[in-house]
PDB file of N, CA and C in Angstrom:
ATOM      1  N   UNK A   1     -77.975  37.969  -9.694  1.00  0.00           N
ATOM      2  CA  UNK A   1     -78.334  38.253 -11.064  1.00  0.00           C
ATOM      3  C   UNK A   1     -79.646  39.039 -11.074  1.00  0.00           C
ATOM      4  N   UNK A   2     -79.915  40.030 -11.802  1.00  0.00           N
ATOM      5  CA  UNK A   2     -80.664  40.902 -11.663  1.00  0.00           C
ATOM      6  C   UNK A   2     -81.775  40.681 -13.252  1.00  0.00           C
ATOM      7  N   UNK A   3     -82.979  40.264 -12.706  1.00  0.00           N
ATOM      8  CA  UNK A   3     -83.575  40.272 -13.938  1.00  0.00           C
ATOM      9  C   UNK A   3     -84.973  40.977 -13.763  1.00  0.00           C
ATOM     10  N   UNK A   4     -84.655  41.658 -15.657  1.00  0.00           N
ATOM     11  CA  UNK A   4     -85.451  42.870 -15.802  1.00  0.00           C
ATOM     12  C   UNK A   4     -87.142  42.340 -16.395  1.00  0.00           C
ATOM     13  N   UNK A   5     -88.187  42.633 -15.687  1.00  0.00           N
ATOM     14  CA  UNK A   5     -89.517  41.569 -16.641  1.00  0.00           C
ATOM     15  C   UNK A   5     -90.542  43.037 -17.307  1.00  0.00           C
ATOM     16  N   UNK A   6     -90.819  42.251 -17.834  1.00  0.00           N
ATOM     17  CA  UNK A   6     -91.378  43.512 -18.859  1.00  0.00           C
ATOM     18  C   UNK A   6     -93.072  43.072 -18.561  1.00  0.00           C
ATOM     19  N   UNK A   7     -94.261  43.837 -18.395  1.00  0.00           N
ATOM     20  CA  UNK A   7     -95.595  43.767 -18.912  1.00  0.00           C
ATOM     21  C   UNK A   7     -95.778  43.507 -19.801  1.00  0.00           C
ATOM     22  N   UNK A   8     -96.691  42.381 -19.730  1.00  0.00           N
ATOM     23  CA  UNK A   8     -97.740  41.983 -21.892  1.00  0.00           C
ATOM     24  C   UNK A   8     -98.664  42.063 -21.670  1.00  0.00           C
ATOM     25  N   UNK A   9     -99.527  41.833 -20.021  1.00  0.00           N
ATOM     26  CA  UNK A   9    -100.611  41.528 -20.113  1.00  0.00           C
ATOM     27  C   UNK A   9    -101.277  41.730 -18.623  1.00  0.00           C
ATOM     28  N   UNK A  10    -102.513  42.843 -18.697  1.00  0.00           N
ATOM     29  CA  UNK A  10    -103.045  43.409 -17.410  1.00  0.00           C
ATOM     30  C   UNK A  10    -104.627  42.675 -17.043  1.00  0.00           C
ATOM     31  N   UNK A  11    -104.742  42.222 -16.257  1.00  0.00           N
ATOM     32  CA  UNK A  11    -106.288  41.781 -16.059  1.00  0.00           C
ATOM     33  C   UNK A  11    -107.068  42.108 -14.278  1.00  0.00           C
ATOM     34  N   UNK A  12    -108.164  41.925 -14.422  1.00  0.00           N
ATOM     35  CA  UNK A  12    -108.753  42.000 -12.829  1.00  0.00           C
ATOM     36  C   UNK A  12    -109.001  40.187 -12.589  1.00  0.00           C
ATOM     37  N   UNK A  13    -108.905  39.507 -13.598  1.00  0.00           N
ATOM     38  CA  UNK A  13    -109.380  38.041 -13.265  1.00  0.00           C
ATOM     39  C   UNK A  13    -107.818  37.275 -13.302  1.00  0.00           C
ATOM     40  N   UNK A  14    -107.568  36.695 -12.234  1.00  0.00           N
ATOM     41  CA  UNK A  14    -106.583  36.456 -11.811  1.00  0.00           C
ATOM     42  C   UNK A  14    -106.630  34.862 -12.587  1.00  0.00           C
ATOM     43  N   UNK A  15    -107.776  34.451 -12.873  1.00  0.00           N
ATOM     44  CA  UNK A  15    -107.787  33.188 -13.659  1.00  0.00           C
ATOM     45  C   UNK A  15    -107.434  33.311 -15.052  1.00  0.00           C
ATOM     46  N   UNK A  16    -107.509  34.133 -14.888  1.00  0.00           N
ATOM     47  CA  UNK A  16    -107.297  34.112 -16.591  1.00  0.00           C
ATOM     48  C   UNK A  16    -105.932  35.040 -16.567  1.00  0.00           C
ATOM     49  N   UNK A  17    -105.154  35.601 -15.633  1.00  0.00           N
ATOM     50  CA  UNK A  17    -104.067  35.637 -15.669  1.00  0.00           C
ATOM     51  C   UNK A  17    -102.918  34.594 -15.552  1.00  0.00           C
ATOM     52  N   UNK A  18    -103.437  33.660 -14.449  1.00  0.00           N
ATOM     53  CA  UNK A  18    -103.074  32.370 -14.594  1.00  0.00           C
ATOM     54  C   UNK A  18    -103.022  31.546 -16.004  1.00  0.00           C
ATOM     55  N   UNK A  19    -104.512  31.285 -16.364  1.00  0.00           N
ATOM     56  CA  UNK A  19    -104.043  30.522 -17.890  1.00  0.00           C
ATOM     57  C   UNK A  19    -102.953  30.985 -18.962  1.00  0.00           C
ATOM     58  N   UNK A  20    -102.876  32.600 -18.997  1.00  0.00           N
ATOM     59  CA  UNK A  20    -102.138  32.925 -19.896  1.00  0.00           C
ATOM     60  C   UNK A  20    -100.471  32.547 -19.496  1.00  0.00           C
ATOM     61  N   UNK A  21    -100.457  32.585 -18.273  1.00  0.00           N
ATOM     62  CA  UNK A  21     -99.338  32.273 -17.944  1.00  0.00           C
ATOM     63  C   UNK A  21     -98.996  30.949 -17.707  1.00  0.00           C
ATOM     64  N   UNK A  22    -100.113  30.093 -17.962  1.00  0.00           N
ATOM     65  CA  UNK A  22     -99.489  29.038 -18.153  1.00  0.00           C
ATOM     66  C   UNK A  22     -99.609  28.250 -19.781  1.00  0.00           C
ATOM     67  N   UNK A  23    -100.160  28.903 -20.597  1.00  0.00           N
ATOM     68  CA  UNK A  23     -99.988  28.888 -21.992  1.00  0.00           C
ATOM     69  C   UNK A  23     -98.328  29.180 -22.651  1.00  0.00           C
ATOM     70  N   UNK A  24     -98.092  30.353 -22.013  1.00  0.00           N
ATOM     71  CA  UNK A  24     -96.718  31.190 -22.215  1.00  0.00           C
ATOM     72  C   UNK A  24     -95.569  30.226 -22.022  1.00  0.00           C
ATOM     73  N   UNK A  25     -95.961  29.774 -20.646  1.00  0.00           N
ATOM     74  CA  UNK A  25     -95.263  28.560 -20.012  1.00  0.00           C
ATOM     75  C   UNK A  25     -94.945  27.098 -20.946  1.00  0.00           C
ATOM     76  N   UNK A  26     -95.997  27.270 -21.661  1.00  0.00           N
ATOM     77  CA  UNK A  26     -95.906  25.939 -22.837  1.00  0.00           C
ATOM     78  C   UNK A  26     -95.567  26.028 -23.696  1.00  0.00           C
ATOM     79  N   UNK A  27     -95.533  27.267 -23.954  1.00  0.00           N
ATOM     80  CA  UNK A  27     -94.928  27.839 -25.712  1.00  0.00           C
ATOM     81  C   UNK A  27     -93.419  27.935 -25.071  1.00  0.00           C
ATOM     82  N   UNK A  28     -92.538  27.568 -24.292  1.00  0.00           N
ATOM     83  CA  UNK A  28     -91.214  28.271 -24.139  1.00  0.00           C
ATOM     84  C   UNK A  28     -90.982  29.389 -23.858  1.00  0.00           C
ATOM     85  N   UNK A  29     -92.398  30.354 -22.569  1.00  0.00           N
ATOM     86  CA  UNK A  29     -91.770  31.651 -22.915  1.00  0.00           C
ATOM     87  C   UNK A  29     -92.413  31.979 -20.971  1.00  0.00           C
ATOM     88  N   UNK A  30     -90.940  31.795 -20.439  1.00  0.00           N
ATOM     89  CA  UNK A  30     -91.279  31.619 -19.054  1.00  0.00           C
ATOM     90  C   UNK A  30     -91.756  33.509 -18.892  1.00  0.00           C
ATOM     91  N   UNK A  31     -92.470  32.938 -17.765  1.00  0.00           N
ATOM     92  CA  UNK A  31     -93.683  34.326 -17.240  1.00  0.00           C
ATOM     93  C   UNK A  31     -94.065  34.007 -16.134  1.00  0.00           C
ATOM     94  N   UNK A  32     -94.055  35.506 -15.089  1.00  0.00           N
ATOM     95  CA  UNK A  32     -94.181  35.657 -13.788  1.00  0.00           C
ATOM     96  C   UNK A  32     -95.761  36.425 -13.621  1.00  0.00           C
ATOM     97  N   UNK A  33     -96.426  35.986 -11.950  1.00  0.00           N
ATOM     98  CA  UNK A  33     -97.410  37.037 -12.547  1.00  0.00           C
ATOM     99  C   UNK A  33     -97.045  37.931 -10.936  1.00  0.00           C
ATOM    100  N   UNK A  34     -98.125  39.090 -11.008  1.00  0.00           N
ATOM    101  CA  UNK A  34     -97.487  39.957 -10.035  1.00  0.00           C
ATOM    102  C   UNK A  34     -99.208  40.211  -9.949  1.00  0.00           C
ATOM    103  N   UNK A  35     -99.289  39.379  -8.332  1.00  0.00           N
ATOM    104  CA  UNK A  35    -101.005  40.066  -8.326  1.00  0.00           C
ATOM    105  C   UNK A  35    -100.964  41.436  -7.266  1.00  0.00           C
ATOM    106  N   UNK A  36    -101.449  42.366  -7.137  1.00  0.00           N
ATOM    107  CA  UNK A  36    -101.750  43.299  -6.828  1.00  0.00           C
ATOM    108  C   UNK A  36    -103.052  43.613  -6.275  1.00  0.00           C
ATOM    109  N   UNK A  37    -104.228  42.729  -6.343  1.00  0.00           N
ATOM    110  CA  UNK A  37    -105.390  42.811  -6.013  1.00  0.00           C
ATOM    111  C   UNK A  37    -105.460  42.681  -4.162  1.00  0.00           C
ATOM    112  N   UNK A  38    -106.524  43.305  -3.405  1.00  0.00           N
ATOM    113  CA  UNK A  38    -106.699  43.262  -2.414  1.00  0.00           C
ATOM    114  C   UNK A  38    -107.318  42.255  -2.238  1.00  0.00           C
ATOM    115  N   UNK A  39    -106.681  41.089  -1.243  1.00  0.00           N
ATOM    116  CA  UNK A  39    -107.235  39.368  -1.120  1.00  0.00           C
ATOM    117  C   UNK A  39    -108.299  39.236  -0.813  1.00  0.00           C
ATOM    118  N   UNK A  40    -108.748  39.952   0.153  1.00  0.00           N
ATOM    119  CA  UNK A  40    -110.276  39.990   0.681  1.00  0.00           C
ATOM    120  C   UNK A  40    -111.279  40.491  -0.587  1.00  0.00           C
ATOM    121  N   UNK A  41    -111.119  40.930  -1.432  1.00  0.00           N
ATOM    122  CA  UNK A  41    -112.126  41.408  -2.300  1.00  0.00           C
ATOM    123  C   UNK A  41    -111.910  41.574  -3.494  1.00  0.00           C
ATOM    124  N   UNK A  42    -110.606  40.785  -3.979  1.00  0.00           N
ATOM    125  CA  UNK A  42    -110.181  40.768  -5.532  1.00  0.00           C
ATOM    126  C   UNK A  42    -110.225  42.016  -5.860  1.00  0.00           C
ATOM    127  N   UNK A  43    -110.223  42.988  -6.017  1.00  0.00           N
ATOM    128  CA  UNK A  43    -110.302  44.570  -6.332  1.00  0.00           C
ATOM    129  C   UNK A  43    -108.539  44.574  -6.417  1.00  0.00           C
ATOM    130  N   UNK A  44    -108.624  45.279  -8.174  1.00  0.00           N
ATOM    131  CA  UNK A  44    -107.053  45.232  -8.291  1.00  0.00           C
ATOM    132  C   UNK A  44    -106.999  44.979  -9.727  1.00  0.00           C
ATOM    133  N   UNK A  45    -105.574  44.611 -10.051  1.00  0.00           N
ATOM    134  CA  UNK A  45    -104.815  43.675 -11.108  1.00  0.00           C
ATOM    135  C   UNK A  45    -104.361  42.986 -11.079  1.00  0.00           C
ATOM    136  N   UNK A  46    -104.047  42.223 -11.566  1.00  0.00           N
ATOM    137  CA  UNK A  46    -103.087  41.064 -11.678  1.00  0.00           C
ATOM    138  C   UNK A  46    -102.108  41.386 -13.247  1.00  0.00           C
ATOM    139  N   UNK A  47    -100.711  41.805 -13.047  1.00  0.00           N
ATOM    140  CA  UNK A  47     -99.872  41.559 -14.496  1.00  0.00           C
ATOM    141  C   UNK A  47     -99.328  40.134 -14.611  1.00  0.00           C
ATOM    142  N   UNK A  48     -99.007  40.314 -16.219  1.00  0.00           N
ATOM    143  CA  UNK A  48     -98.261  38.970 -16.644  1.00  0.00           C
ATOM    144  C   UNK A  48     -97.119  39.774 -17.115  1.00  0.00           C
ATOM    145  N   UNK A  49     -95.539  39.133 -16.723  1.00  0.00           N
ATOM    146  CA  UNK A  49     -94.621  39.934 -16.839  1.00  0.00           C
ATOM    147  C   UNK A  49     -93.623  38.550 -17.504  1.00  0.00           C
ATOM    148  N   UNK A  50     -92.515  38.834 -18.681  1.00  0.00           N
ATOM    149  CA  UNK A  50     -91.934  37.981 -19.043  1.00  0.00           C
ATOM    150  C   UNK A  50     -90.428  38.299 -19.570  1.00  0.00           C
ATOM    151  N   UNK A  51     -89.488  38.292 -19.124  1.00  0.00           N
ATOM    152  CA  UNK A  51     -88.214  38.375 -19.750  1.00  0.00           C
ATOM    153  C   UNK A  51     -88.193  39.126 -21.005  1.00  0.00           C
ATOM    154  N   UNK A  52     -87.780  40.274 -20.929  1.00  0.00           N
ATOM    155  CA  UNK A  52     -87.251  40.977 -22.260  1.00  0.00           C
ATOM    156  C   UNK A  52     -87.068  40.401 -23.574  1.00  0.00           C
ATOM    157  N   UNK A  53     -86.684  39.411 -23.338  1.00  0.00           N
ATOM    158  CA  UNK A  53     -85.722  38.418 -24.788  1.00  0.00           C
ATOM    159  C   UNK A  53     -87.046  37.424 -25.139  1.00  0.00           C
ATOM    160  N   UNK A  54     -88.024  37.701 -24.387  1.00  0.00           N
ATOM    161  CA  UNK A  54     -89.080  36.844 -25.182  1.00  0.00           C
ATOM    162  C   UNK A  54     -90.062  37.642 -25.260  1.00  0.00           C
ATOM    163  N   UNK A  55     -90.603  39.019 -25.050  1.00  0.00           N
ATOM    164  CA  UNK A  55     -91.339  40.086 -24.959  1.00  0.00           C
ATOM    165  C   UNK A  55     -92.137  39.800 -26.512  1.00  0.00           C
ATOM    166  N   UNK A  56     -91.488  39.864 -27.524  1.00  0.00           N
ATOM    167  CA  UNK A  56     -92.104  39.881 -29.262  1.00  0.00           C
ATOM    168  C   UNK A  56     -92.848  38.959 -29.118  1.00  0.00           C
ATOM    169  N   UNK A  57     -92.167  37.586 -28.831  1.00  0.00           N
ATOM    170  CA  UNK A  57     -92.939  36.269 -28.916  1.00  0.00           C
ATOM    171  C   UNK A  57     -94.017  35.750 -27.644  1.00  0.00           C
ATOM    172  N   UNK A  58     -94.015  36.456 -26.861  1.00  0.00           N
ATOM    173  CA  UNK A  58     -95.628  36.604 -25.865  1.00  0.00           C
ATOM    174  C   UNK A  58     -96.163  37.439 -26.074  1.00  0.00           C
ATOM    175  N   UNK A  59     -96.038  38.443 -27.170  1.00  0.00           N
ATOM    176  CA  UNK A  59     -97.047  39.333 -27.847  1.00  0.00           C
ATOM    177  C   UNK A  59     -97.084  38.746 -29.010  1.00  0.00           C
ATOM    178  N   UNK A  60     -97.000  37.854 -29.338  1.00  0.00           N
ATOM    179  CA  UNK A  60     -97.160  37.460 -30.290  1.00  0.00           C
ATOM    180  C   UNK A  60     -98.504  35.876 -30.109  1.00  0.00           C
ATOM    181  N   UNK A  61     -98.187  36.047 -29.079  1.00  0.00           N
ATOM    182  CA  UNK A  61     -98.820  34.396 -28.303  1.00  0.00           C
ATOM    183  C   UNK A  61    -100.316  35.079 -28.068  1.00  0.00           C
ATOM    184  N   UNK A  62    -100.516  36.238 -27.579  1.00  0.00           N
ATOM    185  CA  UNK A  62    -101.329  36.877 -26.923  1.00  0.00           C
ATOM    186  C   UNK A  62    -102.069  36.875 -28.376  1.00  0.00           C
ATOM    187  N   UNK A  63    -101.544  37.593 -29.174  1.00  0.00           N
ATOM    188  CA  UNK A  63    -102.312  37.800 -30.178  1.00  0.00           C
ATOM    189  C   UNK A  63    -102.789  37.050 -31.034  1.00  0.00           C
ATOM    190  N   UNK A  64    -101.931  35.717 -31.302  1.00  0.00           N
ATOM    191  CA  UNK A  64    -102.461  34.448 -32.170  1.00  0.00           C
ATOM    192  C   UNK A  64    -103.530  33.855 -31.317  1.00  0.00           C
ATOM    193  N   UNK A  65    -103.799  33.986 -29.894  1.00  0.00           N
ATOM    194  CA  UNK A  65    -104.771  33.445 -29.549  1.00  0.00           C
ATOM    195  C   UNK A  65    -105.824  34.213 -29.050  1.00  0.00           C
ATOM    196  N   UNK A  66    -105.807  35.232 -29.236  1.00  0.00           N
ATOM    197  CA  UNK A  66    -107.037  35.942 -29.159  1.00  0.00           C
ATOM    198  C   UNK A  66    -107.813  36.689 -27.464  1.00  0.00           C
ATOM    199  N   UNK A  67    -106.506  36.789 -27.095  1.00  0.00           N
ATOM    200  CA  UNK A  67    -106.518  37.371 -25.670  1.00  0.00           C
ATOM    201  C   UNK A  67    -106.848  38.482 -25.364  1.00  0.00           C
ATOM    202  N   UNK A  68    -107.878  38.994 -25.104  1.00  0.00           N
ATOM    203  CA  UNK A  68    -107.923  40.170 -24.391  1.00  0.00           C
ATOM    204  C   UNK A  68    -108.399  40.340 -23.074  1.00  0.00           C
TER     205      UNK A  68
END
């Protein structure tokens, strides 16, 4: 089964990519993260990526709580 994840949310702090994803996680709105940063020196991104069919409603999460 092939599943497609969409970007909501880009950061360099991998902690706070974590919380959001585990907020998302509590609201019903499963989310993967995809770190990209170089381990030795955090230099990078980290995305939060979430199923198409819930894309509105983790932009919607993002925004009722004041995420940037």
């Amino acid at each position: 089964m092939k599943q497609n994840w969409i970007k909501v949310y880009t950061t360099t702090n991998i902690y706070a990519a974590e919380i959001l994803k585990q907020g998302l996680t509590e609201a019903n709105i499963p989310a993967v993260l995809i770190n990209k940063q170089l381990a030795a020196y955090h230099f990078g991104e980290v995305n939060v990526l979430v199923h198409p069919e819930h894309f509105d409603r983790a932009i919607e999460y993002i925004l009722e709580n004041e995420i940037q």
